[in-house]
PDB file of N, CA and C in Angstrom:
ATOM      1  N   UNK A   1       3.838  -0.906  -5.816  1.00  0.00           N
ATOM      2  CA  UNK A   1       3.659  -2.332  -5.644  1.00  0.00           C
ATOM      3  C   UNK A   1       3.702  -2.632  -4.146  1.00  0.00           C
ATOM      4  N   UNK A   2       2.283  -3.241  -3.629  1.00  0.00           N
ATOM      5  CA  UNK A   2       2.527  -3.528  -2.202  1.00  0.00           C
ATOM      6  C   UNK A   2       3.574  -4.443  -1.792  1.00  0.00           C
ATOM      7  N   UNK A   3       3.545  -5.871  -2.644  1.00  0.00           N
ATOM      8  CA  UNK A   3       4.357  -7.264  -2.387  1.00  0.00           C
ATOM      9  C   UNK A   3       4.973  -7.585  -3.753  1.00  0.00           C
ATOM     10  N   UNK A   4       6.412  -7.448  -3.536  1.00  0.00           N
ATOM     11  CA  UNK A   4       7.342  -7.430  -4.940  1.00  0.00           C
ATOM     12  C   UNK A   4       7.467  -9.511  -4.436  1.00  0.00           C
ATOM     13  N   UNK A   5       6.855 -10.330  -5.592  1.00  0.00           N
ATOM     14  CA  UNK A   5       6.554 -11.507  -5.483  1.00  0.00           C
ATOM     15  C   UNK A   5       7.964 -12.041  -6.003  1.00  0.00           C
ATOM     16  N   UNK A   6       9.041 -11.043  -6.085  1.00  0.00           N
ATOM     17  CA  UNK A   6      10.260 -11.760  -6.911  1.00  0.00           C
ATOM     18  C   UNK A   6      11.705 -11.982  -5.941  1.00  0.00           C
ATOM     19  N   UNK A   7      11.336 -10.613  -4.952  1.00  0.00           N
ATOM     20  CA  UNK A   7      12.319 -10.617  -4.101  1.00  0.00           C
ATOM     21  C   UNK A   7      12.033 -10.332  -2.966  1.00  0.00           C
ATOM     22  N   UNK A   8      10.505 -10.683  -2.569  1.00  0.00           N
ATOM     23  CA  UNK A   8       9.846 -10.564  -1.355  1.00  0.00           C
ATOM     24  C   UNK A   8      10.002  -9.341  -0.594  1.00  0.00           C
ATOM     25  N   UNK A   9       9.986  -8.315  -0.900  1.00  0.00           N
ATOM     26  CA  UNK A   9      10.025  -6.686  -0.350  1.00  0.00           C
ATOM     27  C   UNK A   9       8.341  -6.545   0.013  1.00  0.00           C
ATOM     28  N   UNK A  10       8.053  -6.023   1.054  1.00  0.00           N
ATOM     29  CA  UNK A  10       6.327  -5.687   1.846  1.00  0.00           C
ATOM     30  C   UNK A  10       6.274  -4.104   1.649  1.00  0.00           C
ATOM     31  N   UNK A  11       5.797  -3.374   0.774  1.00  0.00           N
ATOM     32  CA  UNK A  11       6.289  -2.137   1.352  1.00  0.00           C
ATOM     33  C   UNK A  11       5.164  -1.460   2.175  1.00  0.00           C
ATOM     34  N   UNK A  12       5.153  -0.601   2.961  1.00  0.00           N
ATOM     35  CA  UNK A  12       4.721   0.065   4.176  1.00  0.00           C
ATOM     36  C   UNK A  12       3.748   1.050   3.125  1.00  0.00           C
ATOM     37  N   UNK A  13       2.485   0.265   2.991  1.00  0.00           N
ATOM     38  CA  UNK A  13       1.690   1.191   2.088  1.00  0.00           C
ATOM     39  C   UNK A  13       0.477   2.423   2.949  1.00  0.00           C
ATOM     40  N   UNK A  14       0.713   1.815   4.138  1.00  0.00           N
ATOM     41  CA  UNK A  14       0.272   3.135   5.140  1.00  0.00           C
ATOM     42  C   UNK A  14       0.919   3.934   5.357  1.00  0.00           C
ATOM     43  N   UNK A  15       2.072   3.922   5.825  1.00  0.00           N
ATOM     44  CA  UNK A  15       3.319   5.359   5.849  1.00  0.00           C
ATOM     45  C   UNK A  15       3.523   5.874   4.000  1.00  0.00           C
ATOM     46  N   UNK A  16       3.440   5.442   3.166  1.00  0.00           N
ATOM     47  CA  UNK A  16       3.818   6.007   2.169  1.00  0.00           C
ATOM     48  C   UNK A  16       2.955   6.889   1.679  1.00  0.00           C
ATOM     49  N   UNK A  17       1.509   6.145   2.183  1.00  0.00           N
ATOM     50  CA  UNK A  17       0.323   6.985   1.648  1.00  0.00           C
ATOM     51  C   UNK A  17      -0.055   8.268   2.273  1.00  0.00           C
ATOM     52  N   UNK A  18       0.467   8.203   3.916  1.00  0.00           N
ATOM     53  CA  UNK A  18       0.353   9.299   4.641  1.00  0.00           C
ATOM     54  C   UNK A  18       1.087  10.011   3.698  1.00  0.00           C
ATOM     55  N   UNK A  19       2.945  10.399   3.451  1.00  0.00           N
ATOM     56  CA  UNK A  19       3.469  11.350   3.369  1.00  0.00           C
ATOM     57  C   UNK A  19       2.934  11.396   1.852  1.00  0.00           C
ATOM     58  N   UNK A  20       2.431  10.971   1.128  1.00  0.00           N
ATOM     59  CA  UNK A  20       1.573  11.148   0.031  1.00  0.00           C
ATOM     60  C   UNK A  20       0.814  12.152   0.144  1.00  0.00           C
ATOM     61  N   UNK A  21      -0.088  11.587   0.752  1.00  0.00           N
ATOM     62  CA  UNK A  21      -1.690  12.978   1.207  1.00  0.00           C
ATOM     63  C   UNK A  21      -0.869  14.059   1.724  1.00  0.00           C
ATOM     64  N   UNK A  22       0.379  14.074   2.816  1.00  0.00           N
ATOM     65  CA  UNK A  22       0.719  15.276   3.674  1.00  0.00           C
ATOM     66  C   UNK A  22       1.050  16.335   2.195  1.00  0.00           C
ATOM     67  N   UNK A  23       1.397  15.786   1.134  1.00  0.00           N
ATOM     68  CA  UNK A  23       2.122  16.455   0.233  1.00  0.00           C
ATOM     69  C   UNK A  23       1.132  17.181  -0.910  1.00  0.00           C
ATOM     70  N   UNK A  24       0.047  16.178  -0.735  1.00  0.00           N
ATOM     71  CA  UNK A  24      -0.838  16.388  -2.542  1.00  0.00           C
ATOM     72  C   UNK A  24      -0.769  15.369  -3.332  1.00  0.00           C
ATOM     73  N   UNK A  25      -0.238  14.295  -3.379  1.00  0.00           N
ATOM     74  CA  UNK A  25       0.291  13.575  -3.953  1.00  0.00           C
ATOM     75  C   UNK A  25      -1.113  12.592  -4.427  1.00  0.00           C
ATOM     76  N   UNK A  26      -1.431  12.053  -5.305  1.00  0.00           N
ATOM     77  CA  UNK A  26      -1.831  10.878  -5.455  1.00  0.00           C
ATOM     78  C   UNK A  26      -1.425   9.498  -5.422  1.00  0.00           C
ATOM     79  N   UNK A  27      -1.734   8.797  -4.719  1.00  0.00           N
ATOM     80  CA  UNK A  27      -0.899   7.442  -4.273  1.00  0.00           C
ATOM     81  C   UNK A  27      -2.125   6.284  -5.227  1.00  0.00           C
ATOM     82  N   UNK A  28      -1.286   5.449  -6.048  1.00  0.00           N
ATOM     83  CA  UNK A  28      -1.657   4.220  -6.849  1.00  0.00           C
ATOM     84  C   UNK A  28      -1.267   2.999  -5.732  1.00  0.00           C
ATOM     85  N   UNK A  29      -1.655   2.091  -5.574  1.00  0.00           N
ATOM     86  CA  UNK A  29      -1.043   0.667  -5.159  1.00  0.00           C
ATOM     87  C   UNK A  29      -1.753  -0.671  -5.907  1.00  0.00           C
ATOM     88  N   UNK A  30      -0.705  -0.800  -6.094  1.00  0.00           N
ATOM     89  CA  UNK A  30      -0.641  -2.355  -7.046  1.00  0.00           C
ATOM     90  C   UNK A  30      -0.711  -3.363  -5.788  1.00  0.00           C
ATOM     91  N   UNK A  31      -2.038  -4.137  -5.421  1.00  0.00           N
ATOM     92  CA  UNK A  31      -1.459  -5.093  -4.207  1.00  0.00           C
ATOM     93  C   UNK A  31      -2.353  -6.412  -5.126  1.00  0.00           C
ATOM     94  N   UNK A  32      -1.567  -6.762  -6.053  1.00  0.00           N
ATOM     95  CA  UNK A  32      -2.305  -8.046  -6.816  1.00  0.00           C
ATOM     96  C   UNK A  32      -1.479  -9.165  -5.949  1.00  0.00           C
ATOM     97  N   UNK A  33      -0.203  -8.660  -5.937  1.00  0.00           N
ATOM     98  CA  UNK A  33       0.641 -10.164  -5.131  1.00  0.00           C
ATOM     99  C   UNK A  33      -0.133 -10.646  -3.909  1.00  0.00           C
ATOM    100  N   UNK A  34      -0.478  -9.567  -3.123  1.00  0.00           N
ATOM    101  CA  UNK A  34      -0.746  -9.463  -1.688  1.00  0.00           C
ATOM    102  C   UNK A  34      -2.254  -9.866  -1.658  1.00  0.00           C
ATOM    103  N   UNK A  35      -3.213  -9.694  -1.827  1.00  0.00           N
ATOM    104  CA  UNK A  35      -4.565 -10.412  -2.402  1.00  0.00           C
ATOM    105  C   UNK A  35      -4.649 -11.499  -1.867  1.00  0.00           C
ATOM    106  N   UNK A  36      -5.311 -12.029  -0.131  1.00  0.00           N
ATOM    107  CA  UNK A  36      -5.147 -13.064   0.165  1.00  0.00           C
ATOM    108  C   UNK A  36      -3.623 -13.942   0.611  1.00  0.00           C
ATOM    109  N   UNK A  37      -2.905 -12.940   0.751  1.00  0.00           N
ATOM    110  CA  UNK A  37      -1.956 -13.223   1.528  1.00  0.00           C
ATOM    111  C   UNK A  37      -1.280 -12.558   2.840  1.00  0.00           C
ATOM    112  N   UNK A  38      -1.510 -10.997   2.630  1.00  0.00           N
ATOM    113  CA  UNK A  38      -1.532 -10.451   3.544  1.00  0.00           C
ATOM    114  C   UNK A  38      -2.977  -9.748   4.077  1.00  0.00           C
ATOM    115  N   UNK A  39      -3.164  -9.354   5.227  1.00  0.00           N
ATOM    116  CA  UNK A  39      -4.193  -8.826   5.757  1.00  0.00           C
ATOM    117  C   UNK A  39      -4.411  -7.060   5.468  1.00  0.00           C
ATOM    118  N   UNK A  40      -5.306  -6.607   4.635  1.00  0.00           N
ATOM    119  CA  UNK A  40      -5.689  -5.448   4.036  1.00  0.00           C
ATOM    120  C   UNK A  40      -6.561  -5.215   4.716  1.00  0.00           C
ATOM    121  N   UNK A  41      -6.853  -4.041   5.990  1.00  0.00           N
ATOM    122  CA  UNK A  41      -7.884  -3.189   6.388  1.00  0.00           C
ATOM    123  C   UNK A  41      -8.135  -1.655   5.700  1.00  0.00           C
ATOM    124  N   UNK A  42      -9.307  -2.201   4.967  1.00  0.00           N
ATOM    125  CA  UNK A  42      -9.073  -0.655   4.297  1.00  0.00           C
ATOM    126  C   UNK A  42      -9.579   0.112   5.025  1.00  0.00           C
ATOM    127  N   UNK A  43     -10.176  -0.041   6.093  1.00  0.00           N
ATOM    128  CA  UNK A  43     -11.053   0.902   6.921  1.00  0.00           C
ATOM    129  C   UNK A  43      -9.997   1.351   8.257  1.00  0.00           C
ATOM    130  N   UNK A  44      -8.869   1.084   7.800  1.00  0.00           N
ATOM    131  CA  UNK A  44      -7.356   1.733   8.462  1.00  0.00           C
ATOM    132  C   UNK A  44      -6.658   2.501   7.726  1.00  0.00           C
ATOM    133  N   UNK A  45      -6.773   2.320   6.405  1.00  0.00           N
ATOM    134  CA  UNK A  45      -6.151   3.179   5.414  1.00  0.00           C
ATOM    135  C   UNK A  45      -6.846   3.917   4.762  1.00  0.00           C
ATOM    136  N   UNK A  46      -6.392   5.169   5.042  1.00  0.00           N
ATOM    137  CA  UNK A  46      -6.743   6.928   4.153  1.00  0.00           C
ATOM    138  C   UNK A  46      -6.737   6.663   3.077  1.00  0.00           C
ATOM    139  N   UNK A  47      -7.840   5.863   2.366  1.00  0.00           N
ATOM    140  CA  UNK A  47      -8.132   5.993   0.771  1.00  0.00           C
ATOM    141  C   UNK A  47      -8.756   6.843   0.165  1.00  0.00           C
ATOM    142  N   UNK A  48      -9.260   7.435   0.444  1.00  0.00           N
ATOM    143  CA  UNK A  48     -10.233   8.752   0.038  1.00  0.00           C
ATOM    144  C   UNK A  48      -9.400  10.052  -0.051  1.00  0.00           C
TER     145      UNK A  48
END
């Protein structure tokens, strides 16, 4: 979950996703809260 809409937590979905990929990992993100509220560059973030 990018933006927990209950107790306002942001979490750092670029650092998480790095040590994700460093590992193998597949990374999910839920950013429905965040949708027009915060600023999403996906062409900054390692989605692929």
């Amino acid at each position: 979950m990018h933006v927990n809409n209950e107790i306002g937590v942001v979490q750092d979905i670029a650092t998480i996703g790095e040590m994700c990929r460093a590992r193998g990992i597949i990374y999910h993100v839920d950013a429905t809260q965040s949708v027009g509220k915060l600023p999403i560059d996906l062409s900054q973030l390692k989605w692929t």
